[in-house]
N, C-alpha and C. Protein backbone atom coordinates (compact mmCIF):
# COMPACT_ATOMS: atom_id res chain seq x y z
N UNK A 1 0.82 -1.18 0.00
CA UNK A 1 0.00 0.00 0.00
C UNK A 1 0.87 1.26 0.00
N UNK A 2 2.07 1.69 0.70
CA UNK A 2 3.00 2.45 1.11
C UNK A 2 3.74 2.98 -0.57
N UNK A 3 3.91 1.57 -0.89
CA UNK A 3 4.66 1.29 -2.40
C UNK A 3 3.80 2.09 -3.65
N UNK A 4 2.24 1.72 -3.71
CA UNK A 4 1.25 2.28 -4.26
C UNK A 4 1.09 4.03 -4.58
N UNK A 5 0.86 4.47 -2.74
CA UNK A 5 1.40 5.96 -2.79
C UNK A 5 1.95 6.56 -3.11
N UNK A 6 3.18 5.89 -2.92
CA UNK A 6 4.21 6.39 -3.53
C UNK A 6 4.98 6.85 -4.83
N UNK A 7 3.72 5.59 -5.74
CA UNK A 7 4.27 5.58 -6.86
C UNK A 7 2.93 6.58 -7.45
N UNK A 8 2.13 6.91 -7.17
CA UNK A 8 0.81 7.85 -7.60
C UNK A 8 1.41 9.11 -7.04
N UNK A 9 2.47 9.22 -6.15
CA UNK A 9 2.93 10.80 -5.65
C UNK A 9 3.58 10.92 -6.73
N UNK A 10 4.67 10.15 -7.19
CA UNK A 10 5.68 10.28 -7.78
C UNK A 10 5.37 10.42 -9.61
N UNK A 11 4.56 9.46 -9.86
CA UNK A 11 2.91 9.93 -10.90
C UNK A 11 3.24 11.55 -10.89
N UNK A 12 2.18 12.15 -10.03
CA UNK A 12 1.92 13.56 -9.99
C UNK A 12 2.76 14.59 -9.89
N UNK A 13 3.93 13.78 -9.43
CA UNK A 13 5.19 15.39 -9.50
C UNK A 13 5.11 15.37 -10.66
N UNK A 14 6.19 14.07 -11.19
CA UNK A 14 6.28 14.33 -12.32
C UNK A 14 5.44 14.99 -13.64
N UNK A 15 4.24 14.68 -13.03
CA UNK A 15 2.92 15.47 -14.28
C UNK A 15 2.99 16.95 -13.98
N UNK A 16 3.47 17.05 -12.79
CA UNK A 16 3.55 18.80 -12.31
C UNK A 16 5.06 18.90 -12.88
N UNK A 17 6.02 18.50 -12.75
CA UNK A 17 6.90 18.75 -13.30
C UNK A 17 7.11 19.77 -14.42
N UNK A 18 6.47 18.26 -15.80
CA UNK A 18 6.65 18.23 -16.80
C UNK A 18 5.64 19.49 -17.19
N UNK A 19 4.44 19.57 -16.57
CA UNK A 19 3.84 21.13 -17.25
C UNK A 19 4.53 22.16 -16.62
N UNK A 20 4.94 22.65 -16.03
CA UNK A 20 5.89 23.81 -15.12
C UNK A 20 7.24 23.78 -16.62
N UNK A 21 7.79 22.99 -17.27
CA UNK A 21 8.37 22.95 -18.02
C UNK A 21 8.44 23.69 -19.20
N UNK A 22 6.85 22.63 -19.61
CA UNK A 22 6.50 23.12 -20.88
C UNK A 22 6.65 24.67 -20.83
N UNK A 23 6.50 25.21 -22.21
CA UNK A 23 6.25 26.19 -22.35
C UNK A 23 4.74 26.75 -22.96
N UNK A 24 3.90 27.39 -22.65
CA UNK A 24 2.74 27.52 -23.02
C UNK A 24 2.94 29.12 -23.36
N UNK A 25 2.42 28.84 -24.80
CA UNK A 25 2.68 30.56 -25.68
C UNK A 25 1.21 31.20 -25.89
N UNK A 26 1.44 32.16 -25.14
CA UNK A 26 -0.02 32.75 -25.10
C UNK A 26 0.28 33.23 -26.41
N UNK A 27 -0.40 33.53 -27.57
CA UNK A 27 -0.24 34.52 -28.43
C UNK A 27 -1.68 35.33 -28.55
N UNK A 28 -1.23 36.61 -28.51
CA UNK A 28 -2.10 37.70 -28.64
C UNK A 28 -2.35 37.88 -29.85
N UNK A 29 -3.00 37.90 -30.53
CA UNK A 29 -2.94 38.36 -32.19
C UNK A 29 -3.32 39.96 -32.55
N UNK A 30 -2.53 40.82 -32.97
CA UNK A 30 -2.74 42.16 -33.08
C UNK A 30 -4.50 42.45 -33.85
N UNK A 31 -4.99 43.33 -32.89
CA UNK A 31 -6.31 43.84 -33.80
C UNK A 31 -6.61 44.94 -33.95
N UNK A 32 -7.15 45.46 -35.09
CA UNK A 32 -7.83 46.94 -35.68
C UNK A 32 -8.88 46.95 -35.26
N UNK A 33 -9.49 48.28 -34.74
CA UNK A 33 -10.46 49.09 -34.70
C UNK A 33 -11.25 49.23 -36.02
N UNK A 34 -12.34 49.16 -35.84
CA UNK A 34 -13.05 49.82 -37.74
C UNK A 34 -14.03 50.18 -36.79
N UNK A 35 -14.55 51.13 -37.41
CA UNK A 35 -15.63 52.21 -37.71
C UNK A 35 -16.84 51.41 -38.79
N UNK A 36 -17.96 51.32 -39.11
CA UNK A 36 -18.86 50.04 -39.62
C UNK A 36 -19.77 51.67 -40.15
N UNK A 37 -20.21 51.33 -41.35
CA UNK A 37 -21.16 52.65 -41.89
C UNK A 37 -22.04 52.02 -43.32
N UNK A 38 -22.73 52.64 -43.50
CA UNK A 38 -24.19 51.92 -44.69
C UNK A 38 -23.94 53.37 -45.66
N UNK A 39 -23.65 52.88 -46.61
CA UNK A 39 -23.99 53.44 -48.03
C UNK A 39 -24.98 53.31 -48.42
N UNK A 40 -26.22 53.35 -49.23
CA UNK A 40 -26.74 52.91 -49.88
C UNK A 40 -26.99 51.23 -49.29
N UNK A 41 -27.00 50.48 -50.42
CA UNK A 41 -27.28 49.19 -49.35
C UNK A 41 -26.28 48.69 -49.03
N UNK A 42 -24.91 48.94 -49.24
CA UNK A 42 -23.38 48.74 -48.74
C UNK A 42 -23.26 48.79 -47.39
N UNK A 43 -22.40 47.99 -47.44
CA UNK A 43 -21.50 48.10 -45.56
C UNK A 43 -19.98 48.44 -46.15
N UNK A 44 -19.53 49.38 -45.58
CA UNK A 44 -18.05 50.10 -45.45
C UNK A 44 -17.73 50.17 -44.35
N UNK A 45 -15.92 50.49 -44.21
CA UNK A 45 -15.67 50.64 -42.80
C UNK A 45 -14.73 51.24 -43.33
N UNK A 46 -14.15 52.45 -41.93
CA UNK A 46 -12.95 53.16 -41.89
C UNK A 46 -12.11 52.84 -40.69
N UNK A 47 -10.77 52.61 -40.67
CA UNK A 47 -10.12 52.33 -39.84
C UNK A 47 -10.59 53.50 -38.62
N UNK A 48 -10.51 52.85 -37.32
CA UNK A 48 -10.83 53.55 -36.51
C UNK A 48 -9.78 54.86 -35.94
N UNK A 49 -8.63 54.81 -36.81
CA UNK A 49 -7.41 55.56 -36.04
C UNK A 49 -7.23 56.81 -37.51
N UNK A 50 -8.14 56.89 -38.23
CA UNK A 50 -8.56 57.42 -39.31
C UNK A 50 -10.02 58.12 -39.04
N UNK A 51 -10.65 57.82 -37.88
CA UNK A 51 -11.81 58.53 -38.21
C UNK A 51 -12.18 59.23 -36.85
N UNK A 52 -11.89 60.08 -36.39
CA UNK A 52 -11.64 61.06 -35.19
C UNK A 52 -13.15 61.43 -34.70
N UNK A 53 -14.20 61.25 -35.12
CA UNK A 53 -15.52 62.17 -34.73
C UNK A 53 -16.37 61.34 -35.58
N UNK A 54 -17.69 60.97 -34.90
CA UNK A 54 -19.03 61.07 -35.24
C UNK A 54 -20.08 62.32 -35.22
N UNK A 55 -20.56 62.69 -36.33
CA UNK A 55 -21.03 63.78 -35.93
C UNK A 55 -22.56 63.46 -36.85
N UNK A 56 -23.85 63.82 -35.82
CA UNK A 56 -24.70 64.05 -36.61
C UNK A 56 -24.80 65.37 -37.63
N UNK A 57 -25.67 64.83 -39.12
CA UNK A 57 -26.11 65.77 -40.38
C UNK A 57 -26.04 67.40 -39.39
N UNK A 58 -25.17 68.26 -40.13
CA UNK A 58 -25.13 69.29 -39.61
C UNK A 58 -25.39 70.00 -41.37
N UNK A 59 -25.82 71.27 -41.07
CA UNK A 59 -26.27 72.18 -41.87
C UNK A 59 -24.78 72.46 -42.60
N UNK A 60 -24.90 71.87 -43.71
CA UNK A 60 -23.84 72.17 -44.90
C UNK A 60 -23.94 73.76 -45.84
N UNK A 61 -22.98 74.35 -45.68
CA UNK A 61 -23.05 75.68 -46.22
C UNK A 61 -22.14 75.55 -47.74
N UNK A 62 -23.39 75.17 -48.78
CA UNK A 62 -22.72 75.20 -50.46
C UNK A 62 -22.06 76.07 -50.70
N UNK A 63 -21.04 75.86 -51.96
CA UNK A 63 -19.65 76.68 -52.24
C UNK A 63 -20.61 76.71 -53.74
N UNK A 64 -20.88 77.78 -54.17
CA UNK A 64 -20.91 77.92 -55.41
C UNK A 64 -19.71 77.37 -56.55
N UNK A 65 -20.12 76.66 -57.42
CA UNK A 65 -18.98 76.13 -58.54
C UNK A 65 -18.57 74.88 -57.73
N UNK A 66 -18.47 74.52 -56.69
CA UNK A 66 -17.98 73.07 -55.78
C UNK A 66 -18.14 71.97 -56.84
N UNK A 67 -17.08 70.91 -56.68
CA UNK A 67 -18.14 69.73 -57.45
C UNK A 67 -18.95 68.95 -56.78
N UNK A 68 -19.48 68.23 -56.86
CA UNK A 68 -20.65 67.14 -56.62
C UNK A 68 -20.10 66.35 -55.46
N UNK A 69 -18.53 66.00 -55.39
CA UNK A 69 -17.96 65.36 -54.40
C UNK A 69 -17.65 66.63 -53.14
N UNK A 70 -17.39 67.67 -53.04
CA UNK A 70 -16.71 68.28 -52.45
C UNK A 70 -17.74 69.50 -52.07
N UNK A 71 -19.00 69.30 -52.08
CA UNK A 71 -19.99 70.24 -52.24
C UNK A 71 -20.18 71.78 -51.56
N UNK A 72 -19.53 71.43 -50.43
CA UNK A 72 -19.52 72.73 -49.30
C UNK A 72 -18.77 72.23 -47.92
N UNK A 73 -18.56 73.30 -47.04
CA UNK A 73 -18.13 73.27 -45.36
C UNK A 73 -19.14 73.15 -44.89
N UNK A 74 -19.02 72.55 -43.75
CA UNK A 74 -19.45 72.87 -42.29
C UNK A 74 -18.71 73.11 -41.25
N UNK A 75 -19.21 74.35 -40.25
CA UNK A 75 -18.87 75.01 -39.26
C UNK A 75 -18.67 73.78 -38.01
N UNK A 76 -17.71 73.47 -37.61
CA UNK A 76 -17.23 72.72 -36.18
C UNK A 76 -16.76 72.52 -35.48
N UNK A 77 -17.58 73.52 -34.06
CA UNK A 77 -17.13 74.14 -33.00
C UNK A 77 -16.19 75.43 -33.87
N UNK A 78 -16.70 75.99 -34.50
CA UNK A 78 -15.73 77.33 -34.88
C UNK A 78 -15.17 76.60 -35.91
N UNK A 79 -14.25 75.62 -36.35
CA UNK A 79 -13.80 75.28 -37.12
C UNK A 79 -14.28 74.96 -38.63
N UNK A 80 -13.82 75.55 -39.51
CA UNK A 80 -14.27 74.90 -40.96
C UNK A 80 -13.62 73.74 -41.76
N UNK A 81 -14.52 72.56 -41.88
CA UNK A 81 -14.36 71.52 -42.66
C UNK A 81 -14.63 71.41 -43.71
N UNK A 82 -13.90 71.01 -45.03
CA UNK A 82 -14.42 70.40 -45.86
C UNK A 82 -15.66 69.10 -45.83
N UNK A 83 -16.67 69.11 -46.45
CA UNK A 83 -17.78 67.96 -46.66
C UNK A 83 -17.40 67.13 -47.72
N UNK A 84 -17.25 66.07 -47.83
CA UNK A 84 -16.94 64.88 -48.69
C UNK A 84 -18.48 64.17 -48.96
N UNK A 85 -19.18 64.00 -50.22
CA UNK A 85 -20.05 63.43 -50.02
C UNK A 85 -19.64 61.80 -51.19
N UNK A 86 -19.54 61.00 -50.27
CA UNK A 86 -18.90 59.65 -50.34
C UNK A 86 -19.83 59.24 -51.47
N UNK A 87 -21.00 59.57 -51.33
CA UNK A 87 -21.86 58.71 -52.76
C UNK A 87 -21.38 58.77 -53.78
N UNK A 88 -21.08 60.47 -54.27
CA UNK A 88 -20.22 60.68 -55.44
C UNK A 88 -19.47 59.98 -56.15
N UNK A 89 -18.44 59.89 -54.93
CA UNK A 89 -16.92 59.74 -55.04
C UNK A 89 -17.27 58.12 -55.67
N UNK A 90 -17.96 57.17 -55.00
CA UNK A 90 -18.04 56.08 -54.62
C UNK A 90 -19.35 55.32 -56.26
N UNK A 91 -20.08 56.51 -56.71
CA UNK A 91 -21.11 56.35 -57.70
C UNK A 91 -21.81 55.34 -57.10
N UNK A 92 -22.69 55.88 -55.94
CA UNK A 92 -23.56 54.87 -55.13
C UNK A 92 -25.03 55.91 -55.34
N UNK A 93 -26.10 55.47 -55.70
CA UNK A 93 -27.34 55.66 -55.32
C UNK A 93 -28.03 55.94 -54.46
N UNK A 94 -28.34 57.19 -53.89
CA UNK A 94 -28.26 57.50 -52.30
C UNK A 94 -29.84 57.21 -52.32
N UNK A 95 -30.36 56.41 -51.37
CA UNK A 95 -31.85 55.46 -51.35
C UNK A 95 -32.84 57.22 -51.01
N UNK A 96 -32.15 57.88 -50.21
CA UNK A 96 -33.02 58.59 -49.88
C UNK A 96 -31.99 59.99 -50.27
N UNK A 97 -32.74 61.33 -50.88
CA UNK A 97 -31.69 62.40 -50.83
C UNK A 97 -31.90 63.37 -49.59
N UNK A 98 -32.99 63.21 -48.84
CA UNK A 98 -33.20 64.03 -47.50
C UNK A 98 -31.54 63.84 -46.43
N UNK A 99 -30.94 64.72 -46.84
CA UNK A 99 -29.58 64.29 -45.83
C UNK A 99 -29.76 64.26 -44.24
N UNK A 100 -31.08 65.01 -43.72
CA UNK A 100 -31.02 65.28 -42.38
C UNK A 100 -30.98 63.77 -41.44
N UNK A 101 -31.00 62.35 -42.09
CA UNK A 101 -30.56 61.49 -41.15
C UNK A 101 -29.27 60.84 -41.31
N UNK A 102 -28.40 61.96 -41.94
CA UNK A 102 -26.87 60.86 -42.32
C UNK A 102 -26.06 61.49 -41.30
N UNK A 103 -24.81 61.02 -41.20
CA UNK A 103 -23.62 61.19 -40.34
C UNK A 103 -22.49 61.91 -41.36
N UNK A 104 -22.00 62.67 -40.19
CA UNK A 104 -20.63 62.89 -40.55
C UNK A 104 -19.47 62.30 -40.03
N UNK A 105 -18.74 61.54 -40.64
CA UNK A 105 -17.43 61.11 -39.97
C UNK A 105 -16.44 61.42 -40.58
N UNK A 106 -15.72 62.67 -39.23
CA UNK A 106 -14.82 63.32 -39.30
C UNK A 106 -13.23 62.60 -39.78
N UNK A 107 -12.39 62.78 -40.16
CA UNK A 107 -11.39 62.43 -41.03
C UNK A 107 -10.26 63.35 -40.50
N UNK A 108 -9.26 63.12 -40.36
CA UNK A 108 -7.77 64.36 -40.53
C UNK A 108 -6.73 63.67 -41.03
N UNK A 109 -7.10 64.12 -42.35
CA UNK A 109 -5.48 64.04 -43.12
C UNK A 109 -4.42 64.85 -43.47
N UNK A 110 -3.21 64.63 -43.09
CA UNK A 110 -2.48 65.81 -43.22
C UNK A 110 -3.04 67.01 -42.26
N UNK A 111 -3.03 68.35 -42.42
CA UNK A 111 -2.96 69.12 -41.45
C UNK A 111 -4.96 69.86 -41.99
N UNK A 112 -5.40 69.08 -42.72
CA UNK A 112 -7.00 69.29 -43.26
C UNK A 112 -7.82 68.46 -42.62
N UNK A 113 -9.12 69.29 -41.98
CA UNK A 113 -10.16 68.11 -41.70
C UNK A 113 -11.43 67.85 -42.78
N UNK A 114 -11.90 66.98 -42.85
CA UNK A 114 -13.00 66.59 -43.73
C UNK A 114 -13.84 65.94 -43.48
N UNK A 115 -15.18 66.16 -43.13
CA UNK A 115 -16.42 65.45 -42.99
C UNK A 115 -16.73 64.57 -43.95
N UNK A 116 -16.91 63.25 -43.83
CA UNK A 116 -17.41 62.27 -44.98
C UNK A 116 -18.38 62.15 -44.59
N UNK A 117 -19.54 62.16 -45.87
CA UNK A 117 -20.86 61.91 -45.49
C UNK A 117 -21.45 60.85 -45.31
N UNK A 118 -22.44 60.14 -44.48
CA UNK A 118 -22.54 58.95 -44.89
C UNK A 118 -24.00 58.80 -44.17
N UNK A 119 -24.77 57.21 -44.54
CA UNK A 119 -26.08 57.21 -44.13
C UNK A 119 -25.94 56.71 -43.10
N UNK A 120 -25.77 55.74 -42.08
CA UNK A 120 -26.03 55.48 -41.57
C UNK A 120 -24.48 54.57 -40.77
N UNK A 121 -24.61 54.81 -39.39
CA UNK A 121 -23.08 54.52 -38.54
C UNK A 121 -23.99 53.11 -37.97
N UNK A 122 -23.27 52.24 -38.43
CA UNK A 122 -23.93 50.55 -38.12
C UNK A 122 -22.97 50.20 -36.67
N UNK A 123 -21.67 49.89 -36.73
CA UNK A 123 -21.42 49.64 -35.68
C UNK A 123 -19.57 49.33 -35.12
N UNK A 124 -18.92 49.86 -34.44
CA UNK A 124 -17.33 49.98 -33.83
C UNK A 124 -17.50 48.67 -33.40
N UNK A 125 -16.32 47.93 -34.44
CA UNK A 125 -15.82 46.65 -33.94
C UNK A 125 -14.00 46.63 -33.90
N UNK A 126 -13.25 45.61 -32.69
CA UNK A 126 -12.60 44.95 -32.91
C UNK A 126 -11.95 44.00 -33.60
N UNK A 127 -11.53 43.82 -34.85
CA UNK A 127 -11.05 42.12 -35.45
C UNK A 127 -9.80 41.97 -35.15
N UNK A 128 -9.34 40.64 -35.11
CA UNK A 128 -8.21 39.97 -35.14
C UNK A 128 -7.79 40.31 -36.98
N UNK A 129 -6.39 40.99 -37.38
CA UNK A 129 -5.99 41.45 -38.26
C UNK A 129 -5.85 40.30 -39.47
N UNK A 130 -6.29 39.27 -38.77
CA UNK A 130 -6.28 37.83 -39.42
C UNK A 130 -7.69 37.46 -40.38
N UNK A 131 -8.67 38.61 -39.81
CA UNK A 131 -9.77 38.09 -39.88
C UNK A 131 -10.04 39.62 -41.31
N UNK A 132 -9.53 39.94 -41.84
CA UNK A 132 -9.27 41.00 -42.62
C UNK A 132 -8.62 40.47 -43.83
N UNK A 133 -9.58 39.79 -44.97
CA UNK A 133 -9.29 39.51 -45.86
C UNK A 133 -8.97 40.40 -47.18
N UNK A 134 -7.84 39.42 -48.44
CA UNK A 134 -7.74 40.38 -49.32
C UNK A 134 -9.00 40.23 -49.80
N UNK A 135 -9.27 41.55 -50.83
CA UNK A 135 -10.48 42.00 -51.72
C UNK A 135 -10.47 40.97 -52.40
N UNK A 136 -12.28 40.16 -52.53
CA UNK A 136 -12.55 39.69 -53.40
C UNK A 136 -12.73 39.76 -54.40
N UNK A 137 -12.83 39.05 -55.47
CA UNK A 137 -12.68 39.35 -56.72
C UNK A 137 -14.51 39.95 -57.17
N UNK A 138 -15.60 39.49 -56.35
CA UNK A 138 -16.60 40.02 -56.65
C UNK A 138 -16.51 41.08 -55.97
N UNK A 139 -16.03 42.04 -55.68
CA UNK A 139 -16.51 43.26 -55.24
C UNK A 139 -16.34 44.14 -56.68
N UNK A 140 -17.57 45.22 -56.46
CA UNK A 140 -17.75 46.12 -57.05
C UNK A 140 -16.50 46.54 -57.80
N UNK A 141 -16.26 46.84 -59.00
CA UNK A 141 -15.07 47.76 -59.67
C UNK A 141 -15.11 49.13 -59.32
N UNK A 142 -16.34 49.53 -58.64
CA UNK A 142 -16.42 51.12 -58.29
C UNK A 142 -15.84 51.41 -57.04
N UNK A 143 -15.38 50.20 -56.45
CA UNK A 143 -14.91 50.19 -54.90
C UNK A 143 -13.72 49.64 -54.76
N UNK A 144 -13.24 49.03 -55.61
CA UNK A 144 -11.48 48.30 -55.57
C UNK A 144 -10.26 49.18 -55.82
N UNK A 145 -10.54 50.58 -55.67
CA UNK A 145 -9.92 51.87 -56.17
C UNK A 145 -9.34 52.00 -54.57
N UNK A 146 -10.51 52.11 -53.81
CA UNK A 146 -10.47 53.01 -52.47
C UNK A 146 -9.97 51.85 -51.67
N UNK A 147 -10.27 50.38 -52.21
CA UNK A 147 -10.90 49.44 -50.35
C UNK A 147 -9.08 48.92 -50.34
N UNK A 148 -9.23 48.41 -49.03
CA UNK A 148 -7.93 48.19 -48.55
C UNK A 148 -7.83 46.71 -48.33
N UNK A 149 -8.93 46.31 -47.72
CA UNK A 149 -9.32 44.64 -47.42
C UNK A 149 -10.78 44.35 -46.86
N UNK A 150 -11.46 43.20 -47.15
CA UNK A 150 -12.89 42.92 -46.54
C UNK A 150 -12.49 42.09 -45.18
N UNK A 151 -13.79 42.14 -44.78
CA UNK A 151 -14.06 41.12 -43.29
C UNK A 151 -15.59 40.55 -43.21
N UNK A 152 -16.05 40.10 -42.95
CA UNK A 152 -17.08 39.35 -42.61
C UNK A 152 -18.10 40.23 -41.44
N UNK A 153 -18.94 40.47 -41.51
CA UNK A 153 -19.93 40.81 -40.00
C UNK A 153 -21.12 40.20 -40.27
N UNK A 154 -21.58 39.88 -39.12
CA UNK A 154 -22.98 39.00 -39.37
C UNK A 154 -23.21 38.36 -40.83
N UNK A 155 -24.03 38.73 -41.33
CA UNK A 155 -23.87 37.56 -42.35
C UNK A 155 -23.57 38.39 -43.94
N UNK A 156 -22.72 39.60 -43.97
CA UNK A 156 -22.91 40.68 -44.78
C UNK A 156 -21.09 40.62 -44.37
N UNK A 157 -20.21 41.00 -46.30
CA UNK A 157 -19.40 41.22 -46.12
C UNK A 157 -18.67 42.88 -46.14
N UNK A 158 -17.80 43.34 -45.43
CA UNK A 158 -17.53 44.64 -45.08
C UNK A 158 -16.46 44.85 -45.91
N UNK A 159 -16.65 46.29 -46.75
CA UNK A 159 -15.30 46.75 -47.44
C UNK A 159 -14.38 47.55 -46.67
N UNK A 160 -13.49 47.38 -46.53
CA UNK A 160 -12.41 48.68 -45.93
C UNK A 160 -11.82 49.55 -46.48
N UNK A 161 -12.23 50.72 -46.29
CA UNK A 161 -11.96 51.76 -47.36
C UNK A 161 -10.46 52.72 -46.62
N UNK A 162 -9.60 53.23 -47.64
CA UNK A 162 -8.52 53.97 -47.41
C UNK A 162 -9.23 55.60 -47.23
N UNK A 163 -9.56 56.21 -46.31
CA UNK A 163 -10.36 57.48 -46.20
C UNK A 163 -9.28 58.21 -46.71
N UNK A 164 -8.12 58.15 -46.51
CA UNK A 164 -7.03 59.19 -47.19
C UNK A 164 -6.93 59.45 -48.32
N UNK A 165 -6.89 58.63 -48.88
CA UNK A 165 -6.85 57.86 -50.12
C UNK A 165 -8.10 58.54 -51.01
N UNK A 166 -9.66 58.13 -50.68
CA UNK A 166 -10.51 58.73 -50.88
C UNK A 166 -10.67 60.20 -50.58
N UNK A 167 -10.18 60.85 -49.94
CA UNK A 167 -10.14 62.48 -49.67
C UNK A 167 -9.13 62.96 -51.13
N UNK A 168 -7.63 62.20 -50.89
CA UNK A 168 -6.88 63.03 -51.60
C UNK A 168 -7.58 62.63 -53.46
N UNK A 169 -8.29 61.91 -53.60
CA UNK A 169 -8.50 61.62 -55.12
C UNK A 169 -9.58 62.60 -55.36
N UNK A 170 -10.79 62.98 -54.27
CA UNK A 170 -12.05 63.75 -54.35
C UNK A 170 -11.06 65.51 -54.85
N UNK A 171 -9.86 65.63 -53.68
CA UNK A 171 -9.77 67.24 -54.21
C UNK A 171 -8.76 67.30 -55.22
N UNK A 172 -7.95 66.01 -56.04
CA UNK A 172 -7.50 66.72 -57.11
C UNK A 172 -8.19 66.49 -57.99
């Protein structure tokens, strides 16, 4: 019986041993922020370290001669922004033209800020940078200009758009 114990102690060091040994690698996997927004019937996203402000439809003050992308400022907090209106840029079908329920999400590139317009702010997620695929080959040709990589959300796939990218092509 003594012999038994002994050999079930000696069992269990060793099992304690041998894990105290091992090495167990936590790995963290780096993840992005995105910003989640509705075009038209699209899902887009802007990196979250790219998009500084949510702002509800604020009263846009038109620039006579503006183009279609670049239409006018808005005043914020004292400051003047350029307005980006993403449909344009993007040749999306805006479902509704009443702007008073879209968003602005604020942008700073370079030492300029710019309001991008958009319909509707769906939702700030986390992914694992893993989970950020290259562009499929079915995506839109009107969108493989701007997007950077897709991801998956619920059962709808998400484009990732370069907002810089899209600003600097709207003003030259």
């Amino acid at each position: 019986m003594i012999e038994q114990s002994l050999k079930s102690d000696n069992i269990l060091s060793q099992i304690i041993n041998q894990s105290l040994s091992e090495k167990i690698i936590d790995i963290d996997e780096e993840r992005i922020s995105l910003l989640i927004f509705k075009l038209g019937e699209s899902l887009f996203a802007f990196y979250g370290s790219q998009a500084r402000e949510i702002l509800p439809f604020t009263e846009i003050t038109w620039i006579p001669g503006a183009t279609a992308q670049l239409p006018g400022v808005v005043n914020i907090r004292g400051d003047v922004a350029a307005v980006l209106e993403l449909t344009q840029v993007l040749n999306i079908h805006r479902i509704d033209s009443n702007l008073s329920g879209t968003f602005l999400i604020m942008v700073r590139v370079g030492d300029g800020r710019t309001g991008i317009l958009v319909d509707s702010i769906v939702d700030v997620v986390e992914i694992p940078v893993s989970e950020a695929v290259q562009i499929l080959p079915t995506l839109d040709e009107r969108f493989k200009q701007f997007a950077v990589s897709q991801f998956a959300y619920k059962t709808a796939m998400v484009t990732i758009l370069d907002a810089a990218q899209i600003i600097e092509q709207a003003i030259s």
